[in-house]
N, C-alpha and C. Protein backbone atom coordinates (compact mmCIF):
# COMPACT_ATOMS: atom_id res chain seq x y z
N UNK A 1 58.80 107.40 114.82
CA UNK A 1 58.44 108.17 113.62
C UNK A 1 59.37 107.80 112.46
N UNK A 2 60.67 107.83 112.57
CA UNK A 2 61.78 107.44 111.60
C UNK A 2 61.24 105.99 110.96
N UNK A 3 61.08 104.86 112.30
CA UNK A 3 60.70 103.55 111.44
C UNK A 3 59.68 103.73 110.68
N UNK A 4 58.41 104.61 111.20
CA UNK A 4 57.14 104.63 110.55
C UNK A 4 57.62 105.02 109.04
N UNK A 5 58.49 105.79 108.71
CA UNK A 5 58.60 106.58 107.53
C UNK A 5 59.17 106.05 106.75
N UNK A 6 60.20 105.01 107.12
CA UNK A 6 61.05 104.12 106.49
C UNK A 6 60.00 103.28 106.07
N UNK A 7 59.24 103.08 106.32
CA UNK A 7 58.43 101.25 106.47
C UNK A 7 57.32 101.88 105.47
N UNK A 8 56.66 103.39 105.41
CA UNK A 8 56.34 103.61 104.61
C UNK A 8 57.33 104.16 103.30
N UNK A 9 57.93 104.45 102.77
CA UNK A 9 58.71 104.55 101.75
C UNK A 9 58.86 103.06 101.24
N UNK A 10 59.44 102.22 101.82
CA UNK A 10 59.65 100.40 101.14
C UNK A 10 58.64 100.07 101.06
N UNK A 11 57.30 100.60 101.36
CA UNK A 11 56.22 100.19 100.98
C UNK A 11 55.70 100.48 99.49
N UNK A 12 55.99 102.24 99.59
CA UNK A 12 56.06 102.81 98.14
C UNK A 12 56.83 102.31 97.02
N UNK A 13 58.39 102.27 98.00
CA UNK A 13 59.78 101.42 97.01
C UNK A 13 58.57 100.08 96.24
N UNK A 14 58.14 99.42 96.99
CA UNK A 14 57.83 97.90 96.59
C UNK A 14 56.82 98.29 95.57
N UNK A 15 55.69 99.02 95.72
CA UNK A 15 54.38 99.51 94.97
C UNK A 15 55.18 99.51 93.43
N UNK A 16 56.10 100.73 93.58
CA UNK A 16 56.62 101.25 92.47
C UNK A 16 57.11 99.92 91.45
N UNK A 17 57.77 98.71 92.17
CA UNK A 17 58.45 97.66 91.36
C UNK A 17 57.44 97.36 90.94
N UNK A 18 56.54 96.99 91.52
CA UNK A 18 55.75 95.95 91.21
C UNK A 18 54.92 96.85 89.84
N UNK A 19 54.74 97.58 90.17
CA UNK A 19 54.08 98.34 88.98
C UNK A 19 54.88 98.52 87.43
N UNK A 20 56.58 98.25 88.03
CA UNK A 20 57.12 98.27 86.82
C UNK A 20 57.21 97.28 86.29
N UNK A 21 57.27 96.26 87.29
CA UNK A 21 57.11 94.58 86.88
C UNK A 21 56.19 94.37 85.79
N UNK A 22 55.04 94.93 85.97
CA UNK A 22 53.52 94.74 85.63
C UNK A 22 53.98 95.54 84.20
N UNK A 23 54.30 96.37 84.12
CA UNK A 23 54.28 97.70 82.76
C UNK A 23 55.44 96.81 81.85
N UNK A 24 56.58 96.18 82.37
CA UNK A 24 57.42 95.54 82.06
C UNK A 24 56.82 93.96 81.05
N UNK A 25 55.88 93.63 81.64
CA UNK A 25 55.73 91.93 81.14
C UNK A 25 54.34 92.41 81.00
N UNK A 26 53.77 93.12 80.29
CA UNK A 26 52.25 93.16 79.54
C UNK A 26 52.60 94.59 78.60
N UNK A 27 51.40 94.72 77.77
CA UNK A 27 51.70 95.69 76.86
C UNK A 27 51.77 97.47 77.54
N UNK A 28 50.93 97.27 78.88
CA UNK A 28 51.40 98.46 79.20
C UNK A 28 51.94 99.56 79.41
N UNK A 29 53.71 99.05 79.46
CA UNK A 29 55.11 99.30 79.42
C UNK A 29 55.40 100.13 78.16
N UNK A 30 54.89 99.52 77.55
CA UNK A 30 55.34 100.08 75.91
C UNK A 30 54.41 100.07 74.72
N UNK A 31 55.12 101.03 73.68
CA UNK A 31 54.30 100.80 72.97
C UNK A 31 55.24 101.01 71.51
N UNK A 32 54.99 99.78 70.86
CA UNK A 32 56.15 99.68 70.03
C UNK A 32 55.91 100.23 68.52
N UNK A 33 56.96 101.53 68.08
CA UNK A 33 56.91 101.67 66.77
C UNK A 33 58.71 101.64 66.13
N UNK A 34 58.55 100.69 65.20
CA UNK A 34 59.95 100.35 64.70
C UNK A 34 61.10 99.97 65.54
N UNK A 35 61.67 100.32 65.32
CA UNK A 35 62.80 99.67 66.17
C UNK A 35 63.08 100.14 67.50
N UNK A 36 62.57 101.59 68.05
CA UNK A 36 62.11 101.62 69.09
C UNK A 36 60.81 101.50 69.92
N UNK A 37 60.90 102.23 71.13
CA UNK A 37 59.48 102.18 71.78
C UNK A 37 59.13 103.18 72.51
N UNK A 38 58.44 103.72 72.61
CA UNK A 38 57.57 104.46 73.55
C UNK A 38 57.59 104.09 74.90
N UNK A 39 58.04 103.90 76.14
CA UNK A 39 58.26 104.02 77.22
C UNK A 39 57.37 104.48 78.24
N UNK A 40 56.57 103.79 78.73
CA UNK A 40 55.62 104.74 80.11
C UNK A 40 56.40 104.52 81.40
N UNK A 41 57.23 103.36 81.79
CA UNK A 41 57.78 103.17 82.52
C UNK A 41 58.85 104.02 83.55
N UNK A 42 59.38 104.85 82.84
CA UNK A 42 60.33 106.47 83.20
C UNK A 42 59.36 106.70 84.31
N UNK A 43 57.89 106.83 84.06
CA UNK A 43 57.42 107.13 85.17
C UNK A 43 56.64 106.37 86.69
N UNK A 44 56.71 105.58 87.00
CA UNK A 44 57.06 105.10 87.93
C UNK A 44 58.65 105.16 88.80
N UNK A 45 59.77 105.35 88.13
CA UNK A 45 61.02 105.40 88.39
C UNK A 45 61.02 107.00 89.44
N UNK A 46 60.20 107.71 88.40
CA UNK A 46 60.08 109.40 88.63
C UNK A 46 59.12 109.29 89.69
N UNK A 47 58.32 108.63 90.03
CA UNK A 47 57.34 108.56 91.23
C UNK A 47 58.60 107.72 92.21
N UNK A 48 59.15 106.73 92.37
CA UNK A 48 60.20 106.62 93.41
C UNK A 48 61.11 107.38 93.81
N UNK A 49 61.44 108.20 92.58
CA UNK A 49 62.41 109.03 93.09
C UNK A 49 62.03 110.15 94.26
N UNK A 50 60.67 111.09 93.46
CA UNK A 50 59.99 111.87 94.48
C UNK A 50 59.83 111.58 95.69
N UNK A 51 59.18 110.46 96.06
CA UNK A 51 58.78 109.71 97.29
C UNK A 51 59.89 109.51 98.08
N UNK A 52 61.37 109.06 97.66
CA UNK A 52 62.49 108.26 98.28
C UNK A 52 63.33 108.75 98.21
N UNK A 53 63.48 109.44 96.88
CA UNK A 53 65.08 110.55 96.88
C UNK A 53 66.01 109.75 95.94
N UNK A 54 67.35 110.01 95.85
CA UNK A 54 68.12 109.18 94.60
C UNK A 54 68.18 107.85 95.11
N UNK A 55 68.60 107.05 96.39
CA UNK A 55 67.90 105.79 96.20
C UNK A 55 67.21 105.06 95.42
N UNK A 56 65.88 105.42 96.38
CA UNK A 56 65.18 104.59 95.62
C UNK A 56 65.04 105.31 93.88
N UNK A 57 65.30 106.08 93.71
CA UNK A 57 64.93 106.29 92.05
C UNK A 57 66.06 105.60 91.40
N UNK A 58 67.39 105.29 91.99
CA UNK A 58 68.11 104.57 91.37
C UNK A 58 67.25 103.02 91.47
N UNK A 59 67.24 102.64 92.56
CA UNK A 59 66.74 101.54 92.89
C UNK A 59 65.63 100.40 91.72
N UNK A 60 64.70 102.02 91.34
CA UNK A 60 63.71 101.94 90.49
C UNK A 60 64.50 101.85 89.09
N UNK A 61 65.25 102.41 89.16
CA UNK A 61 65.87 102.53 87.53
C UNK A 61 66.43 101.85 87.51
N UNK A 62 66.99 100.45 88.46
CA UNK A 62 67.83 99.40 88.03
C UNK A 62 67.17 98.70 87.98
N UNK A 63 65.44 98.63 88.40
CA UNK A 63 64.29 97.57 87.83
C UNK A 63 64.04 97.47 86.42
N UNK A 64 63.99 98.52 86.08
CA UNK A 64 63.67 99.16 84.69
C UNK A 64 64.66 99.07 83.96
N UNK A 65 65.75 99.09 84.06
CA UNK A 65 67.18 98.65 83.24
C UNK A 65 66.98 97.30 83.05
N UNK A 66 67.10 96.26 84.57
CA UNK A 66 66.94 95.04 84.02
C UNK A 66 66.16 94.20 83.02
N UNK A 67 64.63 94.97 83.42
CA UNK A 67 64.24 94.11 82.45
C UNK A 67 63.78 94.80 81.00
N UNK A 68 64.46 95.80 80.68
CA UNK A 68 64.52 96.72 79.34
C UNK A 68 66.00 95.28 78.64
N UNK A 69 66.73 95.57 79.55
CA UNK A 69 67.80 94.40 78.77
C UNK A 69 67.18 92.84 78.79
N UNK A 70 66.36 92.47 79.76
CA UNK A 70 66.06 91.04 79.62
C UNK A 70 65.16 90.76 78.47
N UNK A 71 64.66 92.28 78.03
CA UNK A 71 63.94 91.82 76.50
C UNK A 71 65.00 91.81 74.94
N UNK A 72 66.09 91.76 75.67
CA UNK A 72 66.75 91.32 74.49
C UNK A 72 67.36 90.05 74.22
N UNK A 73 66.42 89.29 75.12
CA UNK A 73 67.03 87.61 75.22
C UNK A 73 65.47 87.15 75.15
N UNK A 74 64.48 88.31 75.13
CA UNK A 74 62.58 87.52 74.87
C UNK A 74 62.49 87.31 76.39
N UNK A 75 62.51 87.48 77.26
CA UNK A 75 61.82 87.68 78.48
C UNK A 75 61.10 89.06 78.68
N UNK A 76 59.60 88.79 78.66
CA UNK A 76 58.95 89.93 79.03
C UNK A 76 58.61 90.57 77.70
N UNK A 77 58.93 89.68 76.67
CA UNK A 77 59.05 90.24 75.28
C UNK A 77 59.62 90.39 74.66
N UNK A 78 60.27 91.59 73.40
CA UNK A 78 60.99 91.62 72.91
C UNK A 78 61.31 92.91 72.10
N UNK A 79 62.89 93.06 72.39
CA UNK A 79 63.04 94.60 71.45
C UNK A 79 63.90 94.39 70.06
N UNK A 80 63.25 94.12 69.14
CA UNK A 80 63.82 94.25 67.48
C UNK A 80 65.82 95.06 68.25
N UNK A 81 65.73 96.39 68.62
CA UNK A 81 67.02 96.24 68.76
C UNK A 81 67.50 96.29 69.34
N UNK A 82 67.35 95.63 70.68
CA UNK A 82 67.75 94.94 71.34
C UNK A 82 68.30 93.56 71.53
N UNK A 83 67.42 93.03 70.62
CA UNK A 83 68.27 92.13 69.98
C UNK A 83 69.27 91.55 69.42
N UNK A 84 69.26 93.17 68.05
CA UNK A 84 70.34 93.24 67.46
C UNK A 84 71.81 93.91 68.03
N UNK A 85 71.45 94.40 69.08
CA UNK A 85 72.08 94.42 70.26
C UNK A 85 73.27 93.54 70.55
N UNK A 86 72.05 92.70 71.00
CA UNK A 86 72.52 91.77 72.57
C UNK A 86 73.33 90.55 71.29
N UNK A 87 73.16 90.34 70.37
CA UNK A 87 74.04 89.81 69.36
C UNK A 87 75.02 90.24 68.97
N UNK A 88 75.46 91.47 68.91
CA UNK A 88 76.61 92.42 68.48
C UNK A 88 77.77 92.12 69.73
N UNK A 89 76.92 92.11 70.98
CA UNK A 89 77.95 92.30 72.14
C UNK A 89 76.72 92.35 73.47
N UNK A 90 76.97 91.04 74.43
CA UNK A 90 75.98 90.81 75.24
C UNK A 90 76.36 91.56 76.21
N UNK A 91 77.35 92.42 76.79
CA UNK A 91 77.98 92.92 77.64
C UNK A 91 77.83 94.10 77.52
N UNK A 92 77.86 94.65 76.02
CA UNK A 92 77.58 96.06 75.80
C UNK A 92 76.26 96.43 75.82
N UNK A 93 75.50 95.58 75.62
CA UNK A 93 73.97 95.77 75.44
C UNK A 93 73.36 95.70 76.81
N UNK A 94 74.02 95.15 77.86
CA UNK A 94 73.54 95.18 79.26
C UNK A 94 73.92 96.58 79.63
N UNK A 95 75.27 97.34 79.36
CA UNK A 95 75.66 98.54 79.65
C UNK A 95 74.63 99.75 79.33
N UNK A 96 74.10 99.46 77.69
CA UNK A 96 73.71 100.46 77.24
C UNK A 96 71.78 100.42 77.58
N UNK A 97 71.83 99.37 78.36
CA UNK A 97 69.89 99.28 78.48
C UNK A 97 69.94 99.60 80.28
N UNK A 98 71.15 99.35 81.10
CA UNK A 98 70.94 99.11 82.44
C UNK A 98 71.77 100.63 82.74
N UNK A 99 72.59 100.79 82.28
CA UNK A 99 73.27 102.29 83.37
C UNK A 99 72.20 103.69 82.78
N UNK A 100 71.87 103.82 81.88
CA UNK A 100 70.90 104.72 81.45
C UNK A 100 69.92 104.86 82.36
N UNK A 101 69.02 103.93 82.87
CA UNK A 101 68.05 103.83 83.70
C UNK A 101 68.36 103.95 85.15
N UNK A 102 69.30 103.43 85.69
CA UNK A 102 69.69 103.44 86.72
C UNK A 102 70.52 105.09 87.46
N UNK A 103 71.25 105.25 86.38
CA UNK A 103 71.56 107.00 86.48
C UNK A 103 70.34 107.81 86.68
N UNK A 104 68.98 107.56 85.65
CA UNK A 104 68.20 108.49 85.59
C UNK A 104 67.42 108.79 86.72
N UNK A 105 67.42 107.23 87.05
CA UNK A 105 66.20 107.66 88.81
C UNK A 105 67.21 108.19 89.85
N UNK A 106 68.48 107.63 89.64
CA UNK A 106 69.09 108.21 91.00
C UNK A 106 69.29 109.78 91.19
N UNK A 107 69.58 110.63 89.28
CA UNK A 107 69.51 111.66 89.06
C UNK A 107 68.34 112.62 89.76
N UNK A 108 67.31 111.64 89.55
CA UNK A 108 65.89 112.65 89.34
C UNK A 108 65.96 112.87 91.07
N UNK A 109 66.40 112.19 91.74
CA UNK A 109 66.11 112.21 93.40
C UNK A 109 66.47 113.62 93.44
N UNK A 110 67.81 113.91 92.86
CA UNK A 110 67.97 115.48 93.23
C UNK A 110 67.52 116.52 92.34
N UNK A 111 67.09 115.85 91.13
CA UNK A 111 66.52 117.21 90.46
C UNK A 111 65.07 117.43 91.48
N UNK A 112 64.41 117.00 91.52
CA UNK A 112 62.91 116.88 92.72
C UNK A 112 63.44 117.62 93.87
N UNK A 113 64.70 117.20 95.14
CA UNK A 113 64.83 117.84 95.71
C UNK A 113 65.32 119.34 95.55
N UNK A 114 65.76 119.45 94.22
CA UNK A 114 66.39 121.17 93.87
C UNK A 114 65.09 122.21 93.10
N UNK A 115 64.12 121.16 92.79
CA UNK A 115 63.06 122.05 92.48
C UNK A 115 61.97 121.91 93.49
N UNK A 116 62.15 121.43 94.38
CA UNK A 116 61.03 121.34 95.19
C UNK A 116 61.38 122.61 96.45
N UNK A 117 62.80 122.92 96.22
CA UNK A 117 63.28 124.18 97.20
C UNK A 117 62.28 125.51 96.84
N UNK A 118 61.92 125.44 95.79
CA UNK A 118 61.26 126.18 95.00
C UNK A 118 59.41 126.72 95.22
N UNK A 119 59.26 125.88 96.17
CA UNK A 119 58.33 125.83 96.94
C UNK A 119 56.92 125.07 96.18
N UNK A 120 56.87 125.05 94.76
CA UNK A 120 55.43 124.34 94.36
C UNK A 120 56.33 122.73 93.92
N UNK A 121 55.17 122.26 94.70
CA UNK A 121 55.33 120.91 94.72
C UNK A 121 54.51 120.47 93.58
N UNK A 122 53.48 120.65 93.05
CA UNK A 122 53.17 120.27 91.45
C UNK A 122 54.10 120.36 90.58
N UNK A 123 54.45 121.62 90.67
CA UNK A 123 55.51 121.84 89.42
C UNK A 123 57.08 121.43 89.58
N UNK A 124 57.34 120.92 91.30
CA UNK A 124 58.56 120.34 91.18
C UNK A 124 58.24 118.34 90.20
N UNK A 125 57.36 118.31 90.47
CA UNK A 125 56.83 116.59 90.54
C UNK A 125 56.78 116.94 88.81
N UNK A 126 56.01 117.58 88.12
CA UNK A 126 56.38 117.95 87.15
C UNK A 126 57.58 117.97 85.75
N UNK A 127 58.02 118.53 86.26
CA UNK A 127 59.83 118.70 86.02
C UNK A 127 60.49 117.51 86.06
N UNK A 128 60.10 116.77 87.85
CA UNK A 128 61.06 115.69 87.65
C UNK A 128 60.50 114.43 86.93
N UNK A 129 59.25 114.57 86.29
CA UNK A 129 58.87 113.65 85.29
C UNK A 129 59.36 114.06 84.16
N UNK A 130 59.60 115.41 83.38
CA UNK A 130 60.00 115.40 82.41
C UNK A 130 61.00 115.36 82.20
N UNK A 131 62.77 115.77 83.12
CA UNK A 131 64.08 114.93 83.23
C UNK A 131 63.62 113.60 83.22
N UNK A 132 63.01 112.78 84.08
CA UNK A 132 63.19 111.31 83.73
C UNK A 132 62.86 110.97 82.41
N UNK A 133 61.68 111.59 81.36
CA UNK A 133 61.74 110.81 79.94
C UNK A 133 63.39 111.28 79.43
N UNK A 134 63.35 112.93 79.48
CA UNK A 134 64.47 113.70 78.49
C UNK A 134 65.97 112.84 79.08
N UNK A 135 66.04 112.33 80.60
CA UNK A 135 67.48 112.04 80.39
C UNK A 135 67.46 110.66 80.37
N UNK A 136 66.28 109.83 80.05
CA UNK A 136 66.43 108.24 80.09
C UNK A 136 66.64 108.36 78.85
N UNK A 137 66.29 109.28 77.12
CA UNK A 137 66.26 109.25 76.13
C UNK A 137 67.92 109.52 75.90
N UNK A 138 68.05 110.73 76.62
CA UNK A 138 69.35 111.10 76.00
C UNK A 138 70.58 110.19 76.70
N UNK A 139 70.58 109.42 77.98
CA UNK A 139 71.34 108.41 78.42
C UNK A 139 71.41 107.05 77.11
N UNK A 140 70.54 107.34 77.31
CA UNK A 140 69.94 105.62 76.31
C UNK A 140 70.89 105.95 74.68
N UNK A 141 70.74 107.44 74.28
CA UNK A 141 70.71 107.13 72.90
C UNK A 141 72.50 107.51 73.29
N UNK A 142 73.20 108.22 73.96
CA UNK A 142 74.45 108.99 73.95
C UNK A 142 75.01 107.39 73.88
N UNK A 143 74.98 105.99 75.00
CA UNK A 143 75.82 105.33 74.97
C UNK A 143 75.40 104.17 73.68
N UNK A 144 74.51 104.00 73.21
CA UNK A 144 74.36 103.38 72.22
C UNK A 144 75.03 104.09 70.93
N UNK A 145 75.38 105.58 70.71
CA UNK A 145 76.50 106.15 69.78
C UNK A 145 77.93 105.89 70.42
N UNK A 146 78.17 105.38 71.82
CA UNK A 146 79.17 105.54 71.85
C UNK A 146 79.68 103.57 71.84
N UNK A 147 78.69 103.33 72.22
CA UNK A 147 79.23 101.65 72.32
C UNK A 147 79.19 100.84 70.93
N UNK A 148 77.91 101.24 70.32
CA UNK A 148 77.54 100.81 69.23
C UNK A 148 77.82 101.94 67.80
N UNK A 149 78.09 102.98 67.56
CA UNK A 149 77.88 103.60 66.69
C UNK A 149 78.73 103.23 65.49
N UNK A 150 79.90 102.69 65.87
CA UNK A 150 80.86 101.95 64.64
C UNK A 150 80.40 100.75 64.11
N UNK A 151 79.24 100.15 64.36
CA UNK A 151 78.67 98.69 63.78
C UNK A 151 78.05 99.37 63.05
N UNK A 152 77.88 98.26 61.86
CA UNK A 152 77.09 97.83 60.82
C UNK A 152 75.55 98.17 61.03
N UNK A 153 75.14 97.60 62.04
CA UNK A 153 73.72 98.03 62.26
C UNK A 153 73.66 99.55 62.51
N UNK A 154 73.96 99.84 63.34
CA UNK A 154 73.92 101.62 63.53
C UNK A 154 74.32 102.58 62.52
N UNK A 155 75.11 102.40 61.82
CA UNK A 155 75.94 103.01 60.80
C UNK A 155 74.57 102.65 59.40
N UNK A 156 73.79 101.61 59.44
CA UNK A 156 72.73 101.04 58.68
C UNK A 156 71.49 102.24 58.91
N UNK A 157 71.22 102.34 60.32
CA UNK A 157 70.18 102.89 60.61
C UNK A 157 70.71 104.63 60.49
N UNK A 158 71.72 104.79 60.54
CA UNK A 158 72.50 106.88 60.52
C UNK A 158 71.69 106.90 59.32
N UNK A 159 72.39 105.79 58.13
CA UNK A 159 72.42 106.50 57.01
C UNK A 159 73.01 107.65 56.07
N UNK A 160 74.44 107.72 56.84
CA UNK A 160 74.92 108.84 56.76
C UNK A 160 75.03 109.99 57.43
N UNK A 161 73.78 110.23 57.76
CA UNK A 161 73.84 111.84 58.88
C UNK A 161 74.50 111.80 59.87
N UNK A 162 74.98 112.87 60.19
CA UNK A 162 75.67 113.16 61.33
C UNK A 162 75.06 112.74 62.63
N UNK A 163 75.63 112.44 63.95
CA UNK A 163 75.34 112.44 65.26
C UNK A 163 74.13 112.68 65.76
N UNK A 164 74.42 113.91 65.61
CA UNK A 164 73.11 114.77 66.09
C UNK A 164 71.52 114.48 65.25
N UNK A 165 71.55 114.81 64.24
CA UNK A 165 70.43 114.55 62.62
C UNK A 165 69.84 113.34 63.23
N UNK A 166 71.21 112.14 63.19
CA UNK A 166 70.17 110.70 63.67
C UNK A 166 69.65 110.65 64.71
N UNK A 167 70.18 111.20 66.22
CA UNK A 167 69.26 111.03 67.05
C UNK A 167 68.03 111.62 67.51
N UNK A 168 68.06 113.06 66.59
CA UNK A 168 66.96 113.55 66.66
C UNK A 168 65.74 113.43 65.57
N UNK A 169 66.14 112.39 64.95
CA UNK A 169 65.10 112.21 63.96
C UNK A 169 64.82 110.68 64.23
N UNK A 170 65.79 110.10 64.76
CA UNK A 170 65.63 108.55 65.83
C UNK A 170 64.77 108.14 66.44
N UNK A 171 64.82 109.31 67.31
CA UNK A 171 63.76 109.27 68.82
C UNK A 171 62.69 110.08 68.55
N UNK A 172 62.51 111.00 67.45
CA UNK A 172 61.55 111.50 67.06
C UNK A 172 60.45 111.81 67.93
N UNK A 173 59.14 111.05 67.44
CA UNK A 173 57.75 111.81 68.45
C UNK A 173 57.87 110.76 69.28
N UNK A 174 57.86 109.45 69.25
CA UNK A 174 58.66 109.02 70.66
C UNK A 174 58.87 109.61 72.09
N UNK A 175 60.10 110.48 71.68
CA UNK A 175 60.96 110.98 73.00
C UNK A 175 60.12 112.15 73.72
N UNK A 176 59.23 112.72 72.26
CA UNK A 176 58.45 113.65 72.64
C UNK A 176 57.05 113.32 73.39
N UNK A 177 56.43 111.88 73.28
CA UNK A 177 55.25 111.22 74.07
C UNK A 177 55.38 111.21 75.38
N UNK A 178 56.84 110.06 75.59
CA UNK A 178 57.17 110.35 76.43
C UNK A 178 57.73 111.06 77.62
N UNK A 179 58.19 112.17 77.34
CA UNK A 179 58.32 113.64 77.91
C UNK A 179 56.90 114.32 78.39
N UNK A 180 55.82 114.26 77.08
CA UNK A 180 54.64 114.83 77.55
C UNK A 180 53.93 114.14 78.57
N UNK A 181 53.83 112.55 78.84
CA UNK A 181 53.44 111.61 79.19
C UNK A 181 53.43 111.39 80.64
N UNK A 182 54.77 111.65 80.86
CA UNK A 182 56.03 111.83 81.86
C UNK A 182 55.72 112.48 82.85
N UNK A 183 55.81 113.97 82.31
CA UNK A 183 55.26 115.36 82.74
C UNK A 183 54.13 115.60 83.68
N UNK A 184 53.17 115.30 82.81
CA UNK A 184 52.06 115.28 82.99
C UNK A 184 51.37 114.49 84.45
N UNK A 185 51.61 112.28 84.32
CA UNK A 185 51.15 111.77 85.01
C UNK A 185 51.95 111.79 86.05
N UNK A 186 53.56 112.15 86.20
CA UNK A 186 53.89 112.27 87.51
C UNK A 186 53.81 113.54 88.38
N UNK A 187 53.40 114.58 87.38
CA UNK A 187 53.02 115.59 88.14
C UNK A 187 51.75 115.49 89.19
N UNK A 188 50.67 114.84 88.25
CA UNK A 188 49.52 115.02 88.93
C UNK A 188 49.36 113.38 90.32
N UNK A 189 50.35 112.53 89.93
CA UNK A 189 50.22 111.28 91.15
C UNK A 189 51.42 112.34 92.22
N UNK A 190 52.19 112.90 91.75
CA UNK A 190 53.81 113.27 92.61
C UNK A 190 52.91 114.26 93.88
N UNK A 191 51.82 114.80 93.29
CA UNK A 191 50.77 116.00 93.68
C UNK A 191 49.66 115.06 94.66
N UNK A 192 49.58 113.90 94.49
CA UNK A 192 48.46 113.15 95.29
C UNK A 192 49.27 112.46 96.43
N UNK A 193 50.53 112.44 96.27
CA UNK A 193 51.51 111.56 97.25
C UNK A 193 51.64 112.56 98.52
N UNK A 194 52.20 113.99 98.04
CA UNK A 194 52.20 114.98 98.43
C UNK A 194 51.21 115.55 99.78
N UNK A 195 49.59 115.60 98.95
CA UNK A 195 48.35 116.06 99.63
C UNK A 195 48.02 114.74 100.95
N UNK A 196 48.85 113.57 100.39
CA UNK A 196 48.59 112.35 101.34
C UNK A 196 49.46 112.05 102.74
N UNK A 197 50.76 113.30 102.02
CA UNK A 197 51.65 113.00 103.79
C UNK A 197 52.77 112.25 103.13
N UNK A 198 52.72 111.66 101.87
CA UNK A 198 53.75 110.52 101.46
C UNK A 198 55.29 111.22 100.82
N UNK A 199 55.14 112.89 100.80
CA UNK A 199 56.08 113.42 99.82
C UNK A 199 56.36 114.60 101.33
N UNK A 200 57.90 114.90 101.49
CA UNK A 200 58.22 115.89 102.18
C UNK A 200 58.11 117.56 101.51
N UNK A 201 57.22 118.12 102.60
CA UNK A 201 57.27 119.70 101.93
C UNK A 201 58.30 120.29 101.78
N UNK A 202 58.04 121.13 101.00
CA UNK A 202 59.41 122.52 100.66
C UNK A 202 60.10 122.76 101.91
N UNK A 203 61.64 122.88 101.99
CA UNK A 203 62.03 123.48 103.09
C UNK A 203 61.22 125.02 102.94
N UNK A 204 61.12 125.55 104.30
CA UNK A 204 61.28 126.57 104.54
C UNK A 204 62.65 127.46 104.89
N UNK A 205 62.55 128.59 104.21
CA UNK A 205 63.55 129.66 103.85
C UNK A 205 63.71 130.19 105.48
C-alpha cells in the first residue's frame, strides 16, 4: 500500500511539472501587462502541494522559480523585468524569482494540512490556492524591495511613494486575478483529487 501511494503521488509530482513546463514555455503561464504578469502557474504548485504535502509543493515551486528566472535570459520567453533584473545582478535576480516560489509550495503543504483539520476539504483546497497567489505575490515583491529597492530602476518605478503605496498599486489587479484565479481552480481540481482517493481525508477528532 505505502509503494502504491508513493508511486501514485510521483505520478501526480510528474503531472504537476509537466503542466508547469507547458504553462511555463507557451502563453498559458501568463499573461503579460507591463512590467509584470499575471501568473496561473501558483496553481499547479497549490495542486502539488495538496496532493504531496510541503515536498512536493516545494518541489513544484522550485519548477516554477526556475523557469520564472530562466525568462530573464529569453528562455521560455521573456520578462521586461526580469531582465532588468538579471542585468542589475544575475545572482540577485535568481534569489528574488527562485526562493519566493520555492518557499510558497513548501509553505502551502502545511497551510492545506492545518485547514484540512478543519474537516471541509473544498474549502481547505480553497484557501490553499489563495495563500499560494497572496504569498508567491508578497514573497516575490518583499525581496525584490529588499534586494533591489536601492537601484535606479526600482526607485524609477516607486516614484517616490513609500514601500507600501508602491507595492500595492504595483501588483494591483494582477495580484488580485491571481488570488481569485487561484482560489477558485484549485479549489474545485483539490475537490476532484479528493472525491478520486488522490487527497488524504480530514483526520478524525
Amino acid at each position: 500500500m505505502k509503494r502504491k501511494i508513493n508511486t501514485t503521488q510521483l505520478v501526480l509530482l510528474g503531472l504537476m511539472t509537466g503542466i508547469l513546463l507547458l504553462m511555463a514555455y507557451t502563453p498559458l503561464g501568463y499573461l503579460n501587462i507591463g512590467p509584470l504578469a499575471i501568473t496561473f502557474n501558483v496553481i499547479p504548485v497549490a495542486i502539488a502541494a495538496i496532493a504531496i504535502g510541503p515536498a512536493g509543493g516545494a518541489f513544484a515551486g522550485a519548477v516554477f522559480g526556475l523557469t520564472s528566472f530562466l525568462q530573464c535570459i529569453g528562455v521560455g520567453g521573456s520578462s521586461a523585468m526580469g531582465v532588468m533584473l538579471f542585468n542589475i545582478s544575475p545572482f540577485f535576480a535568481f534569489i528574488q524569482r527562485f526562493i519566493p516560489r520555492l518557499l510558497d509550495g513548501f509553505l502551502l503543504g502545511y497551510i492545506f494540512r492545518f485547514a484540512r483539520k478543519k474537516g471541509n476539504i473544498s474549502a481547505a483546497c480553497a484557501i490553499t490556492g489563495f495563500f499560494s497567489a497572496f504569498l508567491n505575490t508578497a514573497f516575490f515583491m518583499t525581496l525584490l524591495v529588499v534586494l533591489f529597492g536601492n537601484t535606479e530602476y526600482i526607485q524609477g518605478l516607486m516614484g517616490g511613494k513609500n514601500i507600501l503605496v508602491f507595492i500595492c498599486t504595483f501588483v494591483g489587479i494582477n495580484a488580485v486575478c491571481e488570488m481569485i484565479s487561484s482560489t477558485l481552480i484549485t479549489g474545485a481540481v483539490g475537490f476532484a483529487l479528493y472525491k478520486a482517493g488522490l487527497v488524504a481525508a480530514p483526520e478524525k477528532k
